[in-house]
PDB file of N, CA and C in Angstrom:
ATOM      1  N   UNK A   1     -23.736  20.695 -21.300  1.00  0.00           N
ATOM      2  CA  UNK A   1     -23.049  21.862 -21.761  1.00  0.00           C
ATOM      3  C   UNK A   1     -21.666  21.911 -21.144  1.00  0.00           C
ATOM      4  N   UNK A   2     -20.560  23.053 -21.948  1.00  0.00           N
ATOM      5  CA  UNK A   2     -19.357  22.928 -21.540  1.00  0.00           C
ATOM      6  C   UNK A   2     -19.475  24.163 -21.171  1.00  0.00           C
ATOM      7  N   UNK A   3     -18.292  24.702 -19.854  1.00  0.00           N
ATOM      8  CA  UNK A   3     -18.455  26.120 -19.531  1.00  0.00           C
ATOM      9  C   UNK A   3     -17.030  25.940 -18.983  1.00  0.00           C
ATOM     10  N   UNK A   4     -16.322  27.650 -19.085  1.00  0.00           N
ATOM     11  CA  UNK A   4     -14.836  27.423 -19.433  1.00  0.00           C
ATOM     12  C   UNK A   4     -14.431  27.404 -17.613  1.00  0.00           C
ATOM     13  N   UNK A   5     -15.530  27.863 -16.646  1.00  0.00           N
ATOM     14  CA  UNK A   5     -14.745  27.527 -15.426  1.00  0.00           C
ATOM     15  C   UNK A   5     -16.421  27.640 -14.401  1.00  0.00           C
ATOM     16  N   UNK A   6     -16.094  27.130 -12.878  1.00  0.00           N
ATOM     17  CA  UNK A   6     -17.409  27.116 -12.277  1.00  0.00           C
ATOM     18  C   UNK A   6     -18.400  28.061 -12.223  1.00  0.00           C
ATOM     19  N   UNK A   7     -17.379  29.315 -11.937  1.00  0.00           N
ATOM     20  CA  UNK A   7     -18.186  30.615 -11.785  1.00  0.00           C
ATOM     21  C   UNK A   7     -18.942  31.351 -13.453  1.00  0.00           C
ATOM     22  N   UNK A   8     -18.440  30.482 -14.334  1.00  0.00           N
ATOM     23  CA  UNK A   8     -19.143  30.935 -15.667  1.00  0.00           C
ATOM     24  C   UNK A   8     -20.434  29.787 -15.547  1.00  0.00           C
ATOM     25  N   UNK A   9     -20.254  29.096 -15.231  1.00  0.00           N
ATOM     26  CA  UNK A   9     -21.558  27.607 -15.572  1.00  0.00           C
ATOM     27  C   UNK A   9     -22.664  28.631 -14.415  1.00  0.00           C
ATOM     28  N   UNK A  10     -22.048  28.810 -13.400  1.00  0.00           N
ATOM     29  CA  UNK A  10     -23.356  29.071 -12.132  1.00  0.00           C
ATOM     30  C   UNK A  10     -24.120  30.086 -13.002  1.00  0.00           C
ATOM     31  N   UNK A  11     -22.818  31.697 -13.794  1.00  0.00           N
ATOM     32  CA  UNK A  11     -23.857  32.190 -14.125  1.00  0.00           C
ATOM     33  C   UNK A  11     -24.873  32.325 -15.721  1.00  0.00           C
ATOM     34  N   UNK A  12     -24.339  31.550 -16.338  1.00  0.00           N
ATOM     35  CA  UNK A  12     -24.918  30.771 -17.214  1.00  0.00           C
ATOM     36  C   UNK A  12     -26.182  30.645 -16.993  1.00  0.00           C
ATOM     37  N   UNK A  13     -26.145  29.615 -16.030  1.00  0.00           N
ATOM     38  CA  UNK A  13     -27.298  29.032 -15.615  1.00  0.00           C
ATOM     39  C   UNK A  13     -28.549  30.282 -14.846  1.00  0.00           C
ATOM     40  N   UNK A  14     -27.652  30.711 -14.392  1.00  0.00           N
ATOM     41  CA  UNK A  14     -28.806  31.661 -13.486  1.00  0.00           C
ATOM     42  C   UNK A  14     -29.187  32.732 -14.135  1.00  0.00           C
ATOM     43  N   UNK A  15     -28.455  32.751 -15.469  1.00  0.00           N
ATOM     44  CA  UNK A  15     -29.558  34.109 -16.227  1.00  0.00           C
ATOM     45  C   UNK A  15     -30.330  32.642 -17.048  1.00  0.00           C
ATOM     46  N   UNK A  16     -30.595  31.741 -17.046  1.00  0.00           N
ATOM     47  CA  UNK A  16     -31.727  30.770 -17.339  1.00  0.00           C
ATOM     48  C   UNK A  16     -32.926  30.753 -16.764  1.00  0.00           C
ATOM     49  N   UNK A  17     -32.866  31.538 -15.080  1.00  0.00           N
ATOM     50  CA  UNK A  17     -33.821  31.075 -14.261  1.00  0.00           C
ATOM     51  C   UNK A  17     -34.349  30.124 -14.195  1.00  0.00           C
ATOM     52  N   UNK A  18     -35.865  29.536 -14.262  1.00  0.00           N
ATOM     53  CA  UNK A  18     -36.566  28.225 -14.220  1.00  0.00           C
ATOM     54  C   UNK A  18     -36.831  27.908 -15.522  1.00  0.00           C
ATOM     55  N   UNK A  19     -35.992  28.118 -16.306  1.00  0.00           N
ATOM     56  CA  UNK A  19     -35.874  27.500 -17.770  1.00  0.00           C
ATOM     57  C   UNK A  19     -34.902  26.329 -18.155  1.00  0.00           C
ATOM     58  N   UNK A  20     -34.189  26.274 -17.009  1.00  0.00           N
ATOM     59  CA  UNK A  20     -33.020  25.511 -16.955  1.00  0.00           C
ATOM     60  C   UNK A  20     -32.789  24.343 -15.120  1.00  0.00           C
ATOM     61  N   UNK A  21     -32.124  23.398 -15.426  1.00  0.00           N
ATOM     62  CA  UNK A  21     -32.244  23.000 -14.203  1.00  0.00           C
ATOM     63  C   UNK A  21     -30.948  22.143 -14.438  1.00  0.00           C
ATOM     64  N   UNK A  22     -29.900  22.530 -13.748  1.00  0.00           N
ATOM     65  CA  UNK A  22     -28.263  21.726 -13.230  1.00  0.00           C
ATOM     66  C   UNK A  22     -28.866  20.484 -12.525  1.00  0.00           C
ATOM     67  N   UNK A  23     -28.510  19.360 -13.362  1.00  0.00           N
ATOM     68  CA  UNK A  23     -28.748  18.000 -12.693  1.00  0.00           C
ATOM     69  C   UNK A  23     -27.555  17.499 -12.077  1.00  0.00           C
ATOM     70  N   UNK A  24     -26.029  17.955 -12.777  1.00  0.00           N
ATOM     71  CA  UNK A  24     -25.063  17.621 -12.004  1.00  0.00           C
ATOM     72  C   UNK A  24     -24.465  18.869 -12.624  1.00  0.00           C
ATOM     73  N   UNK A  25     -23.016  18.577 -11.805  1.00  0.00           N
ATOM     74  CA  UNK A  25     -22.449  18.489 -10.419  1.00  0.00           C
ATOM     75  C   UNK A  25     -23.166  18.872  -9.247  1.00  0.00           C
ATOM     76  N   UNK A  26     -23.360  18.112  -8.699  1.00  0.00           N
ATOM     77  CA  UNK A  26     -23.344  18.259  -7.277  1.00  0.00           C
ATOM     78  C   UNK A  26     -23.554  19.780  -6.810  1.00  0.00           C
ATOM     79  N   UNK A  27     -22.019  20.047  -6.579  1.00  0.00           N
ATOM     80  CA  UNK A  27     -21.824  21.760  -6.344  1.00  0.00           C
ATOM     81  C   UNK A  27     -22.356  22.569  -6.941  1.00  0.00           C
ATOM     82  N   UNK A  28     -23.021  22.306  -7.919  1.00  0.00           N
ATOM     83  CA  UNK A  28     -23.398  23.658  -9.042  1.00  0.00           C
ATOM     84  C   UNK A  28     -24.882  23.780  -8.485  1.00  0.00           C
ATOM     85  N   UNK A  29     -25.462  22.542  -8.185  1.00  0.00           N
ATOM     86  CA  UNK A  29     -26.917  22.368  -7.627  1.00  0.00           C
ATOM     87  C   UNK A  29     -26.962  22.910  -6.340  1.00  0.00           C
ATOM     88  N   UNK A  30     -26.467  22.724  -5.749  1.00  0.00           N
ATOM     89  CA  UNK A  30     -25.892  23.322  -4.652  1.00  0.00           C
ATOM     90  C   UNK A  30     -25.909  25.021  -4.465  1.00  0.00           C
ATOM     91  N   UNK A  31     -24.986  25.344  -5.133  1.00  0.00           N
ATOM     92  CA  UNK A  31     -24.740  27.072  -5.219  1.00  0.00           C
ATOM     93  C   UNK A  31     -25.598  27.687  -5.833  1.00  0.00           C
ATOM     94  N   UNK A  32     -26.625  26.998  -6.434  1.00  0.00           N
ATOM     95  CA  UNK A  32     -27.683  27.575  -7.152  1.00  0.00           C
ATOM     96  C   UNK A  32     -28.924  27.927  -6.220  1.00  0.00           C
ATOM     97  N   UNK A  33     -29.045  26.501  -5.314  1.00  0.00           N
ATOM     98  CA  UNK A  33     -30.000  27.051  -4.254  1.00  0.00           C
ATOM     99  C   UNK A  33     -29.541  27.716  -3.194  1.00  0.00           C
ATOM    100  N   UNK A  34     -28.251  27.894  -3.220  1.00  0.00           N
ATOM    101  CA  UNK A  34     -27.410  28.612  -1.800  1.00  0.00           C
ATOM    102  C   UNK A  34     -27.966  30.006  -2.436  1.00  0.00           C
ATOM    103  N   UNK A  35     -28.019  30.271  -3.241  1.00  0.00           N
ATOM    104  CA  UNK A  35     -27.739  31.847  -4.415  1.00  0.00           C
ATOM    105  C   UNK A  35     -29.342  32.273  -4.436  1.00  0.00           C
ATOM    106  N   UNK A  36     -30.121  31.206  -4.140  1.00  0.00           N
ATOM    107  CA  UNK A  36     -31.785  31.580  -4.449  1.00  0.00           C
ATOM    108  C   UNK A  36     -32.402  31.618  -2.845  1.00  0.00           C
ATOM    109  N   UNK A  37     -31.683  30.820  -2.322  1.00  0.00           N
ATOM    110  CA  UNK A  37     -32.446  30.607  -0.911  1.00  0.00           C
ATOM    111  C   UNK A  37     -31.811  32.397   0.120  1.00  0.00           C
ATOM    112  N   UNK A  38     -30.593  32.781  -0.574  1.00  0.00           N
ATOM    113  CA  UNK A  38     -29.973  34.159   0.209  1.00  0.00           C
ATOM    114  C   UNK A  38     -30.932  35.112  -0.717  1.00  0.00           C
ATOM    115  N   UNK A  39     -31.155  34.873  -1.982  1.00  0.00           N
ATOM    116  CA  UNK A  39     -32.055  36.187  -2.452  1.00  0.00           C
ATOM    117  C   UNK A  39     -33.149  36.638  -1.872  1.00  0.00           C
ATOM    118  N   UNK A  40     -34.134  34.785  -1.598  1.00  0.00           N
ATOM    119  CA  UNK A  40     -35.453  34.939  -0.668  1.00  0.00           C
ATOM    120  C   UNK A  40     -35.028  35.579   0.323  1.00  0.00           C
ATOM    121  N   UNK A  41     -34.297  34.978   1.436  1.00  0.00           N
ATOM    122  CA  UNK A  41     -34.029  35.354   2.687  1.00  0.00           C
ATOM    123  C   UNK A  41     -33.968  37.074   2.415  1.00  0.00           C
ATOM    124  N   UNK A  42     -33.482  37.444   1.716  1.00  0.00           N
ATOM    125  CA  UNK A  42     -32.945  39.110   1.669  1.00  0.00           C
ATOM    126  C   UNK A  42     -34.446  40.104   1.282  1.00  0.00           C
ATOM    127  N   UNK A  43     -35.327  39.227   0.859  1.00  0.00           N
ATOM    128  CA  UNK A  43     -36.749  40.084   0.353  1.00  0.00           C
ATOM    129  C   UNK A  43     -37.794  39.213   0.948  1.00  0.00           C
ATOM    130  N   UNK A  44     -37.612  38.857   2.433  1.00  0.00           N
ATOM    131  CA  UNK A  44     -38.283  38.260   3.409  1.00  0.00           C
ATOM    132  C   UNK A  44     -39.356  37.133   2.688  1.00  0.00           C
ATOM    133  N   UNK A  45     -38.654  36.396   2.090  1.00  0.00           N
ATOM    134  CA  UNK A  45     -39.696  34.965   1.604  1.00  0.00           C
ATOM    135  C   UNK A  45     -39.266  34.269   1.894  1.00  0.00           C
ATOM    136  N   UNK A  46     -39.885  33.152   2.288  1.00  0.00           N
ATOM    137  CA  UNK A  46     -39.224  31.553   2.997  1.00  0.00           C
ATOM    138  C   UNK A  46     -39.490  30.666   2.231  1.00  0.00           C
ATOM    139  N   UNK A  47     -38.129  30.318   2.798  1.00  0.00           N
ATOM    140  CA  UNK A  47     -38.198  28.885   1.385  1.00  0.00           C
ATOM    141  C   UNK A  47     -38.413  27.340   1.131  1.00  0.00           C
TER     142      UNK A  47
END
């Protein structure tokens, strides 16, 4: 898929939830679990 800048692809993707999975870039895989691993952390689940 094409997305017009990073911060549109991340949230693209993240109203996908586990319907979707960023194989690349790098960074996008990245900020996706940075973005899921701070949600757990914030409603005490470990990840």
């Amino acid at each position: 898929m094409t997305f017009q800048d990073p911060r549109h692809a991340e949230w693209a993707l993240w109203q996908l939830t586990t319907n979707a999975e960023a194989l690349a870039p790098q960074w996008l895989r990245d900020s996706l679990r940075n973005r899921a691993a701070a949600i757990a952390t914030h409603y005490g689940m470990s990840s």
